[in-house]
PDB file of N, CA and C in Angstrom:
ATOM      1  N   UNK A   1      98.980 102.748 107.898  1.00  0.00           N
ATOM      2  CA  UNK A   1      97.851 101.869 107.729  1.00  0.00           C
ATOM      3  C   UNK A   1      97.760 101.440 106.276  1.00  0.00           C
ATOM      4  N   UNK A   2      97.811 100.435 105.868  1.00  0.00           N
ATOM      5  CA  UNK A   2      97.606  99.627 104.757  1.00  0.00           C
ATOM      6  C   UNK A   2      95.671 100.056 104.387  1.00  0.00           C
ATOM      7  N   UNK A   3      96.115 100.047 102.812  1.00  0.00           N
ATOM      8  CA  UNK A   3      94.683 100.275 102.272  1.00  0.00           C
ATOM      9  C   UNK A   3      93.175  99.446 102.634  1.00  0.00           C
ATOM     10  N   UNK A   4      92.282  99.384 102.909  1.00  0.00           N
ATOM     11  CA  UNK A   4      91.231  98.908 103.144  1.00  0.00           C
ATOM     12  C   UNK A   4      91.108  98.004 104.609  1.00  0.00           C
ATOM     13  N   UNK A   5      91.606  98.931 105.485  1.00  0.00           N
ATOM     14  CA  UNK A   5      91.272  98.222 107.001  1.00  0.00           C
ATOM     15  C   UNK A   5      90.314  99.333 107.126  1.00  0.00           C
ATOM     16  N   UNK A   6      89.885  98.576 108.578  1.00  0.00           N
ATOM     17  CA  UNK A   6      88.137  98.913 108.761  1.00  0.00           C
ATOM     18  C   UNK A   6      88.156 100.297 109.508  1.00  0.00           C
ATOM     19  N   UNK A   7      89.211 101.409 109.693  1.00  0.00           N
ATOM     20  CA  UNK A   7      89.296 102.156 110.224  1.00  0.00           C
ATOM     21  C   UNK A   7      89.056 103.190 108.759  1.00  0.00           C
ATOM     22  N   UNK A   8      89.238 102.900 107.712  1.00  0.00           N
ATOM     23  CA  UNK A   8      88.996 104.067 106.347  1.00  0.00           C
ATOM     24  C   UNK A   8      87.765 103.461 105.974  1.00  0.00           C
ATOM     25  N   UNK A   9      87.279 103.351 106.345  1.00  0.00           N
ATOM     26  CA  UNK A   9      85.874 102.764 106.209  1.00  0.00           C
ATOM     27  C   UNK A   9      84.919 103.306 106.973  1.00  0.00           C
ATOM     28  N   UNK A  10      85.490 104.251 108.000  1.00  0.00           N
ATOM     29  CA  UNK A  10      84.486 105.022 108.763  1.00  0.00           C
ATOM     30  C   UNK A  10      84.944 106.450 108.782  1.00  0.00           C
ATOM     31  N   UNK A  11      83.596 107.393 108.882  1.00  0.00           N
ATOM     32  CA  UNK A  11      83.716 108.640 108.576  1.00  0.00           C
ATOM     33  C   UNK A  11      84.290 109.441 109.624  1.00  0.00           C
ATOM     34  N   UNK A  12      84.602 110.297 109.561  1.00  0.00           N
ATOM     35  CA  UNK A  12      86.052 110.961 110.969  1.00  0.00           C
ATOM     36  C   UNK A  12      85.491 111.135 112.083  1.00  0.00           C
ATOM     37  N   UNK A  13      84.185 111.829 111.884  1.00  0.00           N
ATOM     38  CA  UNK A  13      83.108 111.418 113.286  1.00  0.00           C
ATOM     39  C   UNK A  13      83.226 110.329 113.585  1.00  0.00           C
ATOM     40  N   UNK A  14      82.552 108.856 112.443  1.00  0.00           N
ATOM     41  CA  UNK A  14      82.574 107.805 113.436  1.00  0.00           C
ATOM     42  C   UNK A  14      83.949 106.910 114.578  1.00  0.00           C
ATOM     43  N   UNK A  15      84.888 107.389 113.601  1.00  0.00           N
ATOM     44  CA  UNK A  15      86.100 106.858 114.030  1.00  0.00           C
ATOM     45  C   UNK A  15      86.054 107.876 115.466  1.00  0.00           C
ATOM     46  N   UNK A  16      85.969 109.126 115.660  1.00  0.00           N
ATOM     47  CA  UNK A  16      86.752 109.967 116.715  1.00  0.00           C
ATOM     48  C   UNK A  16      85.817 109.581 117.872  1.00  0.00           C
ATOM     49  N   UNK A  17      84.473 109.545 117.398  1.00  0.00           N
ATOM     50  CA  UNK A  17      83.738 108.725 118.598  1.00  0.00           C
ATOM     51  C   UNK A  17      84.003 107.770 119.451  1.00  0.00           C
ATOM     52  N   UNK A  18      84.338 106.586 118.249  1.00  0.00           N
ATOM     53  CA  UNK A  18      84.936 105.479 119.152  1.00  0.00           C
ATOM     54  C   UNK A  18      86.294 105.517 119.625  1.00  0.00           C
ATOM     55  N   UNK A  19      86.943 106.444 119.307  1.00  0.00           N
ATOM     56  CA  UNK A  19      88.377 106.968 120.462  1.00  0.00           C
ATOM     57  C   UNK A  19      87.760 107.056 121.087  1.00  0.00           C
ATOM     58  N   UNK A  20      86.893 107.863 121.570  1.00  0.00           N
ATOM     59  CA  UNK A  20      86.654 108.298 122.661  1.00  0.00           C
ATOM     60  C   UNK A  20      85.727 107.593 123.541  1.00  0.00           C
ATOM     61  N   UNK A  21      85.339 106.184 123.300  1.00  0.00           N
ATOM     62  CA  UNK A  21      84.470 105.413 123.696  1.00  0.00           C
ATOM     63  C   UNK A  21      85.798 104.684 124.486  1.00  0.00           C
ATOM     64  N   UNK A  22      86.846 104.247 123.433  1.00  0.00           N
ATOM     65  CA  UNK A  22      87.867 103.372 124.086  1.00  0.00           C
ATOM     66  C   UNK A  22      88.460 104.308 124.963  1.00  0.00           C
ATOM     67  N   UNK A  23      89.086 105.231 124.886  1.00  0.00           N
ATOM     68  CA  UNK A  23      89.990 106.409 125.957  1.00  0.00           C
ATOM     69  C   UNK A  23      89.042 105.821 126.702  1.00  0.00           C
ATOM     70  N   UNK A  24      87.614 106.318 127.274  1.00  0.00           N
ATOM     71  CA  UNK A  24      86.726 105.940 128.172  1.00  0.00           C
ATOM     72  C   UNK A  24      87.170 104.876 128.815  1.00  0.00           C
ATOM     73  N   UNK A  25      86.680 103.864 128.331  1.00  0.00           N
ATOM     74  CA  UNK A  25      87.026 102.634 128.377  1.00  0.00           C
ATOM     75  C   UNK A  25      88.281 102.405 129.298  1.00  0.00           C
ATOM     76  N   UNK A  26      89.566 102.717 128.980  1.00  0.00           N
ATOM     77  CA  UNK A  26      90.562 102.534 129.028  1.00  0.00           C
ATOM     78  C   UNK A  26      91.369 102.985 130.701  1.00  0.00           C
ATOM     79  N   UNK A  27      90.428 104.377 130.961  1.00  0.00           N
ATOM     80  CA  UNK A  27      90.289 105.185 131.722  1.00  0.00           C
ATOM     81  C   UNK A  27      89.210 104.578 133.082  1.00  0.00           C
ATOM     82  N   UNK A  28      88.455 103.852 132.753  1.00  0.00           N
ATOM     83  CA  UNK A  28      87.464 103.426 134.032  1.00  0.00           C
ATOM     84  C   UNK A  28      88.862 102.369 134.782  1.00  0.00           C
ATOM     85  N   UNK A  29      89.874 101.304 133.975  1.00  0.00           N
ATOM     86  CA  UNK A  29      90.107 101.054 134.819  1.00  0.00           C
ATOM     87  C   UNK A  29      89.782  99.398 134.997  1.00  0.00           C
ATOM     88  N   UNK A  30      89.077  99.268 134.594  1.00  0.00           N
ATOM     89  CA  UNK A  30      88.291  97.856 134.518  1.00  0.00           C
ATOM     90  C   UNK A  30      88.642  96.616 132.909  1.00  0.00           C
ATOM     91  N   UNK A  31      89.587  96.921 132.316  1.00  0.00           N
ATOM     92  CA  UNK A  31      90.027  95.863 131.384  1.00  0.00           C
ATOM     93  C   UNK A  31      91.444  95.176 131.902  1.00  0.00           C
ATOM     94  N   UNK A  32      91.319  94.317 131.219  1.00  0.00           N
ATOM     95  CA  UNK A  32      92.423  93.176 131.756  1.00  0.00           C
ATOM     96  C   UNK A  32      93.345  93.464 130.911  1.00  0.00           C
ATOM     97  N   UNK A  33      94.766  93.199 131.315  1.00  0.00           N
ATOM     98  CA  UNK A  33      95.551  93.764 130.750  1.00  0.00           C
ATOM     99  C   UNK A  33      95.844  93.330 128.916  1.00  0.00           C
ATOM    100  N   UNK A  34      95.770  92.536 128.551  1.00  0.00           N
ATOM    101  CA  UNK A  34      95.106  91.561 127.350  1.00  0.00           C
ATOM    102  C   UNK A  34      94.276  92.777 126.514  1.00  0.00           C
ATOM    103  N   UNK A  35      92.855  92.748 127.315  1.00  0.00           N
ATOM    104  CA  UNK A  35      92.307  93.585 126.346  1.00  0.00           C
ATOM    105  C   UNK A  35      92.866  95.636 126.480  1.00  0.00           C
ATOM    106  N   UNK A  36      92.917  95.860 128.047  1.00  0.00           N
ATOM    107  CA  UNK A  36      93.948  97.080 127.481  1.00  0.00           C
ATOM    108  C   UNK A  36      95.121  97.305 126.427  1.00  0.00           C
ATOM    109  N   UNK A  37      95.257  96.352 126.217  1.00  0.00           N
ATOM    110  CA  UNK A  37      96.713  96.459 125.078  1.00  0.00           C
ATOM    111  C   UNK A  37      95.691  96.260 123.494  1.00  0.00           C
ATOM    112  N   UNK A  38      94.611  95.571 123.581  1.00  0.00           N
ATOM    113  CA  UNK A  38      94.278  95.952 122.556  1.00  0.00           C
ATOM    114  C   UNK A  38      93.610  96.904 122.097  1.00  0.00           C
ATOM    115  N   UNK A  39      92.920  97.388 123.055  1.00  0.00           N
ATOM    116  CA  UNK A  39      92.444  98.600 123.340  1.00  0.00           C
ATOM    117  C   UNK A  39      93.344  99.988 122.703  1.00  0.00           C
ATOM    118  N   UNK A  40      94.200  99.738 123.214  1.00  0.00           N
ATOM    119  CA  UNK A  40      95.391 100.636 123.370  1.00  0.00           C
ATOM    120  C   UNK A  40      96.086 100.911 121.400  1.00  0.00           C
ATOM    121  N   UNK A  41      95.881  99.142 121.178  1.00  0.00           N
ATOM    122  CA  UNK A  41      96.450  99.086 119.658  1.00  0.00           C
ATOM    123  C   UNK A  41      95.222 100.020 118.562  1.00  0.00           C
ATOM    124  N   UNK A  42      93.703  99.500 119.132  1.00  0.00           N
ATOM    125  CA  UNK A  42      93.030  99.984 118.368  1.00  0.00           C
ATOM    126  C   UNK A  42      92.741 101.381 118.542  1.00  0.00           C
ATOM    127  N   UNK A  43      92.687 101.958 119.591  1.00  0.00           N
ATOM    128  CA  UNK A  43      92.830 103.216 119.349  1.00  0.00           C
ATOM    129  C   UNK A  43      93.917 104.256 119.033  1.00  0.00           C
ATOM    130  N   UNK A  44      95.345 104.021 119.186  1.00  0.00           N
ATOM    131  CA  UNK A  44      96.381 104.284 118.425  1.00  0.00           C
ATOM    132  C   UNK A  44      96.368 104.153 116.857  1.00  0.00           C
ATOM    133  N   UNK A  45      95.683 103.117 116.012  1.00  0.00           N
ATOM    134  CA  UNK A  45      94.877 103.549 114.476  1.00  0.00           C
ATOM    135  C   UNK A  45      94.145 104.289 114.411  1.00  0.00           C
ATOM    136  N   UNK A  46      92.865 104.452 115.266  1.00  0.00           N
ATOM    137  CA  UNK A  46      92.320 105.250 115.244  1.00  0.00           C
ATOM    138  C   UNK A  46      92.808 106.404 115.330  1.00  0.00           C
ATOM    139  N   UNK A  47      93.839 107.249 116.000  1.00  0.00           N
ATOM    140  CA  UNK A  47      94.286 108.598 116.249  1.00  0.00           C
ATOM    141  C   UNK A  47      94.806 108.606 114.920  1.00  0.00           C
ATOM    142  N   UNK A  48      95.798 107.818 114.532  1.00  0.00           N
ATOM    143  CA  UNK A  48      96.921 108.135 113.084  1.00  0.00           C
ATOM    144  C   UNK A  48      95.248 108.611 112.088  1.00  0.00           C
ATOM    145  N   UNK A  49      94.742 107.611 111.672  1.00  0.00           N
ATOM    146  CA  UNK A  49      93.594 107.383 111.014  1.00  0.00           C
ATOM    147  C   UNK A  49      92.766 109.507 110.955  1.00  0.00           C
ATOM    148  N   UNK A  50      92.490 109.425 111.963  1.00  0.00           N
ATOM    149  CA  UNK A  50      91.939 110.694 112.629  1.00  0.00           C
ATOM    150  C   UNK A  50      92.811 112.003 112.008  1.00  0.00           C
ATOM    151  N   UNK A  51      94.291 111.866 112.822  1.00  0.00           N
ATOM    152  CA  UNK A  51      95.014 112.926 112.283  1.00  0.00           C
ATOM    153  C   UNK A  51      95.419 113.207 110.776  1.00  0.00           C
ATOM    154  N   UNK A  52      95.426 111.587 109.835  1.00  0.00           N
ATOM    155  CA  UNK A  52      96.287 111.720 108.623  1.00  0.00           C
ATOM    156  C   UNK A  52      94.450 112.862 108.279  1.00  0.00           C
ATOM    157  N   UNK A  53      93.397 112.436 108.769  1.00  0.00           N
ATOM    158  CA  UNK A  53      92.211 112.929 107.839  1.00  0.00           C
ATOM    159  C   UNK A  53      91.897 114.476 108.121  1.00  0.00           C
ATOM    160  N   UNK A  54      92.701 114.895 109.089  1.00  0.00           N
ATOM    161  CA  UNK A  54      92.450 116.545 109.707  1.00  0.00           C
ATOM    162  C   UNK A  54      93.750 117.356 108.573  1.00  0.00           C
ATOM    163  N   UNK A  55      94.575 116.448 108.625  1.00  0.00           N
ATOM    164  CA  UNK A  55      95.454 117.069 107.753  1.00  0.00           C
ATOM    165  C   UNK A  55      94.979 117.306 106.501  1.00  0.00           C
ATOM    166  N   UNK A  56      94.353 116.156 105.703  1.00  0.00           N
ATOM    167  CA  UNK A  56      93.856 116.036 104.359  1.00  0.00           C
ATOM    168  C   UNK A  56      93.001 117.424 104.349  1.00  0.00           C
ATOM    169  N   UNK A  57      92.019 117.469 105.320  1.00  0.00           N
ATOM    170  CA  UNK A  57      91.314 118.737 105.306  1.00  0.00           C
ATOM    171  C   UNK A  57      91.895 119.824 105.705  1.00  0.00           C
ATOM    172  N   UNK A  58      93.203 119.894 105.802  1.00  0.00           N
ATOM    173  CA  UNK A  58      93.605 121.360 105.897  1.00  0.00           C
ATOM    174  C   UNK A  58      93.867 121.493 104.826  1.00  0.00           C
ATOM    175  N   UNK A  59      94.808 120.285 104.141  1.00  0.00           N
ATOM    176  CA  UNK A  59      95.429 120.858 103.062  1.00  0.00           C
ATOM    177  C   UNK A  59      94.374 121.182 101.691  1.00  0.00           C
ATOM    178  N   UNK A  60      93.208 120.836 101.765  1.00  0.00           N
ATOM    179  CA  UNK A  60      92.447 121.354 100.951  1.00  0.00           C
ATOM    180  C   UNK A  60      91.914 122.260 101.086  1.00  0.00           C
ATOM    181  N   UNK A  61      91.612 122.909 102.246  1.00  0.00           N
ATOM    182  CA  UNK A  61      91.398 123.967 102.927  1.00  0.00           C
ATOM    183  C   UNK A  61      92.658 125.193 101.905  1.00  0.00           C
ATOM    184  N   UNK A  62      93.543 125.101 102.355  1.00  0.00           N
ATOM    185  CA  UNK A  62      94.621 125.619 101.981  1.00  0.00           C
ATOM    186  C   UNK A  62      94.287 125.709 100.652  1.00  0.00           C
ATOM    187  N   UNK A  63      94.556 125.217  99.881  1.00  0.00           N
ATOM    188  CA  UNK A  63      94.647 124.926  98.201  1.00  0.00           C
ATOM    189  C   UNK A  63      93.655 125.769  97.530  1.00  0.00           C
ATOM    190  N   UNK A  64      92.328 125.235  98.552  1.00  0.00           N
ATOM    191  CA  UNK A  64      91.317 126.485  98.964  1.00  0.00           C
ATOM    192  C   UNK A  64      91.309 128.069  98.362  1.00  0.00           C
ATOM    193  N   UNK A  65      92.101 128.216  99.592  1.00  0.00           N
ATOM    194  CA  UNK A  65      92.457 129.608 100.021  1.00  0.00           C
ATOM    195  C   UNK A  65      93.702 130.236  98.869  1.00  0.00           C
ATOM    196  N   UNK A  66      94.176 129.615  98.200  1.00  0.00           N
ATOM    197  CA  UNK A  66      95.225 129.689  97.637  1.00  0.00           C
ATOM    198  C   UNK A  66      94.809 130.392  96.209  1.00  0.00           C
ATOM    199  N   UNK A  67      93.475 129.587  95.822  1.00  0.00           N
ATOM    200  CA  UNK A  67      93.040 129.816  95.112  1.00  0.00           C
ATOM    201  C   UNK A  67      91.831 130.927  94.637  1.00  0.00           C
ATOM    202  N   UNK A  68      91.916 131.353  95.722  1.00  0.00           N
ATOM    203  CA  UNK A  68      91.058 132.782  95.895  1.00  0.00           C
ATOM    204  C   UNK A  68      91.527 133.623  96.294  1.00  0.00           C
ATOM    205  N   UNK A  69      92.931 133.868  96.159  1.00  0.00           N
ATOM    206  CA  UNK A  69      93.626 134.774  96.908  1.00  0.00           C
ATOM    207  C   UNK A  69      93.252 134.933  98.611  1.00  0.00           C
ATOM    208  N   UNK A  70      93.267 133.964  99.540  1.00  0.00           N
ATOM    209  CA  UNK A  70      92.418 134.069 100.644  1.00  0.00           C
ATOM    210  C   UNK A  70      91.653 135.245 100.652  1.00  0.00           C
ATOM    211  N   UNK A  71      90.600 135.706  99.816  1.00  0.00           N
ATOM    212  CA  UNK A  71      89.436 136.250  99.955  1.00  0.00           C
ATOM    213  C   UNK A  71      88.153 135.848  99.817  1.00  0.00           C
ATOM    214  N   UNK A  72      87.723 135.283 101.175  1.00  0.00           N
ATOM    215  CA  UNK A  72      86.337 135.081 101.133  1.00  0.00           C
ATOM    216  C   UNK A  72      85.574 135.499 100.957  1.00  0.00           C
ATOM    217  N   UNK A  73      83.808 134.963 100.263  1.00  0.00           N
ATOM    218  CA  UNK A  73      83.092 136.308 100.169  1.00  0.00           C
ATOM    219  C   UNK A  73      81.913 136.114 101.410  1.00  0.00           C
ATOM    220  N   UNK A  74      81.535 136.708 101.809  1.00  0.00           N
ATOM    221  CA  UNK A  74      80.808 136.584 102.729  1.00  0.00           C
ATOM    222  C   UNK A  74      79.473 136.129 102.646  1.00  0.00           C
ATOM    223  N   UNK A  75      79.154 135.017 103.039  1.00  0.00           N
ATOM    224  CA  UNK A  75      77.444 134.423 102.760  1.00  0.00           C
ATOM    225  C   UNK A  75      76.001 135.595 102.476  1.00  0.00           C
ATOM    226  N   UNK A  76      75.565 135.048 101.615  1.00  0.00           N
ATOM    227  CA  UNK A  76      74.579 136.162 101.563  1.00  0.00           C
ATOM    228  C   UNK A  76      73.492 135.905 102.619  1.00  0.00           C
ATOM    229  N   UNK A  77      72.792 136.860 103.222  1.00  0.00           N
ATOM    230  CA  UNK A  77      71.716 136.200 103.978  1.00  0.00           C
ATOM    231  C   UNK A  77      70.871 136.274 103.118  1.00  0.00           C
ATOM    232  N   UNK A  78      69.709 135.681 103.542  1.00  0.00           N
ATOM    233  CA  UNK A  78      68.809 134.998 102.865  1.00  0.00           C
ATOM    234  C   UNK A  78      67.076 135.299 103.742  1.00  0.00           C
ATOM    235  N   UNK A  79      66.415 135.576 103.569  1.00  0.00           N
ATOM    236  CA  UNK A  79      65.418 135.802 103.781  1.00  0.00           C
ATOM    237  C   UNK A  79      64.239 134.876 103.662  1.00  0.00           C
ATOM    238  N   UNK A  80      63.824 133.873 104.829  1.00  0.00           N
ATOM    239  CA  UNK A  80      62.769 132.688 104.824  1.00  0.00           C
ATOM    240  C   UNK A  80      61.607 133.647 105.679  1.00  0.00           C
TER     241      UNK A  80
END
C-alpha cells in the first residue's frame, strides 16, 4: 500500500470492523459480480493494512520485553 490511502487513515478497530462488514456483505450473497470484486479488492487492503499493523504491535511488544529482561512487574492494586 502506497503512503496516504484511506485505509492508514483509520484506526485497526475501524478498519477490522469494516472487514467484517464487507466479509458480511460478501457472504449474504446479494452483490453483483462488479461490486463483489470490489468488495473483494477493498477488503483484501484492508486485511494487508490490518496484518502489516498486528505485526507493528508485536514487534514493539517484543522490543518491549527485550528491554526488561521479559520481567513484568505486576500492577499494583489500588484501592477506590
Amino acid at each position: 500500500m502506497s503512503k496516504n490511502t484511506k485505509e492508514e487513515k483509520l484506526t485497526f478497530e475501524e478498519a477490522l470492523n469494516k472487514l467484517e462488514t464487507i466479509v458480511e456483505s460478501m457472504e449474504n450473497g446479494d452483490l453483483a459480480l462488479e461490486d463483489l470484486v470490489t468488495q473483494f479488492e477493498e477488503g483484501d487492503a484492508l486485511l494487508k493494512y490490518c496484518n502489516k499493523r498486528l505485526k507493528d504491535a508485536e514487534l514493539k511488544i517484543e522490543k518491549l520485553k527485550e528491554g526488561t529482561n521479559n520481567q513484568f512487574e505486576p500492577f499494583a492494586e489500588t484501592s477506590e
